[in-house]
Every structure is written in C-alpha cells, then in structure tokens.
Protein backbone atom coordinates (compact mmCIF):
# COMPACT_ATOMS: atom_id res chain seq x y z
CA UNK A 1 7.34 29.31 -42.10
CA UNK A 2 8.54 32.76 -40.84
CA UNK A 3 11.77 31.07 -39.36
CA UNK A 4 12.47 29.34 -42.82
CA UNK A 5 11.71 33.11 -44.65
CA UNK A 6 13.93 34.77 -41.85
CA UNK A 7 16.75 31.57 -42.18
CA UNK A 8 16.79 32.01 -46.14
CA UNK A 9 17.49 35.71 -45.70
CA UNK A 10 20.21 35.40 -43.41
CA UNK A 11 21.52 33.07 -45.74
CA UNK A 12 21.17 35.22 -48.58
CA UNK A 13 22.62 37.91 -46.58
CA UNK A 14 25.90 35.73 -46.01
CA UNK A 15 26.30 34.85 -49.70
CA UNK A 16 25.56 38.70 -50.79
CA UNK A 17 28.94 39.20 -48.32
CA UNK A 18 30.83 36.30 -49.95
CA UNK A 19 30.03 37.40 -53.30
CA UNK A 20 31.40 41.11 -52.29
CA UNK A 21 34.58 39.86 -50.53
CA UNK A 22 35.47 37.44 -53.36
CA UNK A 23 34.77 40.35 -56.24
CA UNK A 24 37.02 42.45 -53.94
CA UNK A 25 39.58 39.49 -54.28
CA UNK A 26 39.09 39.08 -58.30
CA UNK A 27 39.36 43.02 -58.12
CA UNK A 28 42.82 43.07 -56.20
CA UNK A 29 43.77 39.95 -58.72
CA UNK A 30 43.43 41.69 -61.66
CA UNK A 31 44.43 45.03 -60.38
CA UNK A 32 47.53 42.88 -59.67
CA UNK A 33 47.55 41.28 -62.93
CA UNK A 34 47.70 44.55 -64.87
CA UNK A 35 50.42 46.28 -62.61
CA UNK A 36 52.61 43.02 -63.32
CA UNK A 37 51.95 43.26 -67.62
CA UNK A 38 52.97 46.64 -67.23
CA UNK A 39 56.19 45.99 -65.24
CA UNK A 40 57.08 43.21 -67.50
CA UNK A 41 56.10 44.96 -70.96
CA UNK A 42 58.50 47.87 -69.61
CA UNK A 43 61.35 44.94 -69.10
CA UNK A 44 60.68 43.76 -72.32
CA UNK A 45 61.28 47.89 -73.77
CA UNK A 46 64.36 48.58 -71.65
CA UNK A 47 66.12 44.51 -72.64
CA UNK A 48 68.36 44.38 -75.66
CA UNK A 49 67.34 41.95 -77.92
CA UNK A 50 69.66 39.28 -79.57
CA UNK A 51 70.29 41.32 -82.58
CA UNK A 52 70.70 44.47 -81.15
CA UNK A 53 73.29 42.37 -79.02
CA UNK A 54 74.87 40.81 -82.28
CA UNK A 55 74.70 44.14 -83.89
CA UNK A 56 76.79 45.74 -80.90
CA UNK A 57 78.99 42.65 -80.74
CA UNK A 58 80.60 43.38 -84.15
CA UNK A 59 80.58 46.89 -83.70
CA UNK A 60 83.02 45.96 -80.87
CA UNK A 61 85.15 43.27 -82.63
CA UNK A 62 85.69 46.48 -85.36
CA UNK A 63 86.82 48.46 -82.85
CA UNK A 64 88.89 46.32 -81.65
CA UNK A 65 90.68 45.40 -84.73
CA UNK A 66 91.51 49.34 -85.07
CA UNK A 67 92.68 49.76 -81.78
CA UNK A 68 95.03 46.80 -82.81
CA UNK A 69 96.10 48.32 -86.20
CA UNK A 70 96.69 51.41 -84.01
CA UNK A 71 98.67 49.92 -81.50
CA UNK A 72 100.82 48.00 -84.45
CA UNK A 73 101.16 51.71 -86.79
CA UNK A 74 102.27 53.21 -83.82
CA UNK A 75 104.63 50.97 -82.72
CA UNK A 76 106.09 50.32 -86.00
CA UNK A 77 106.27 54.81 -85.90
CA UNK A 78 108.57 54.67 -83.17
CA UNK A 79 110.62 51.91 -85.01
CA UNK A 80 111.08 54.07 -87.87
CA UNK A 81 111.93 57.97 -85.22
CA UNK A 82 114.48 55.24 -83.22
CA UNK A 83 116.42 54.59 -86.89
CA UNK A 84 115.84 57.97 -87.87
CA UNK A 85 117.93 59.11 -85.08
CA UNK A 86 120.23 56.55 -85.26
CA UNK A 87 120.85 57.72 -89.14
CA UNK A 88 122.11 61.32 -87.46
C-alpha cells in the first residue's frame, strides 16, 4: 500500500512538472501572440489604404496635367520672344 501511496505521488509529482512546463509554453504562446498583434496592428497604421492611394493618385494625374500646360505655355512663350525678335 505504501509503494502504491509513494508511486501515486511520484506520479503526481511528474504531472505537477508537465502542467508547469506546458503553462510556460501557453505563456511563451501568447506572449508571442500579443507581440505579433502589435507588430501587425502597427503595419496596418503605417500602410496606405486604397483611398488614400486613389486620393494621391489624382492628386498626381493634376499635377501632371499642369506640368504639361506648363511645358506647352512656355514653349509657345519662346515662340512668340523668337517672332518678336524676328519683327526687329
């Protein structure tokens, strides 16, 4: 009977150890689990979204279309100086 009591304990003893070395585990898990939601939430903050992306996208085609006006004024400037000078 004593050998069952003392086999039951050391059995008991093994489990208890289990049980701390897998919450350790679930711990570390979770630890890492958090640490990861973080990262990614943070990925999510710093990632343009499609309409900021649209937004900036016709911001640029604007931009564009008065750098071309630009480009034609001027050109059409030094059209008008080259027959100005001409005309003397």
């Amino acid at each position: 009977m004593e050998d069952l009591l003392k086999q039951i304990l050391s059995e008991m003893k093994d489990f208890k150890e289990q049980q701390k070395e897998n919450t350790d585990i679930i711990k570390a898990i979770i630890h890492n689990q958090e640490v990861a939601n973080a990262e990614l939430e943070a990925l999510k903050l710093n990632t343009p979204n499609n309409a900021v992306i649209a937004k900036l996208d016709n911001k640029l085609d604007r931009i564009s279309a008065d750098v071309t006006f630009l480009v034609r004024k001027a050109a059409e400037h030094e059209d008008d100086i080259r027959n100005l000078k001409l005309i003397k």
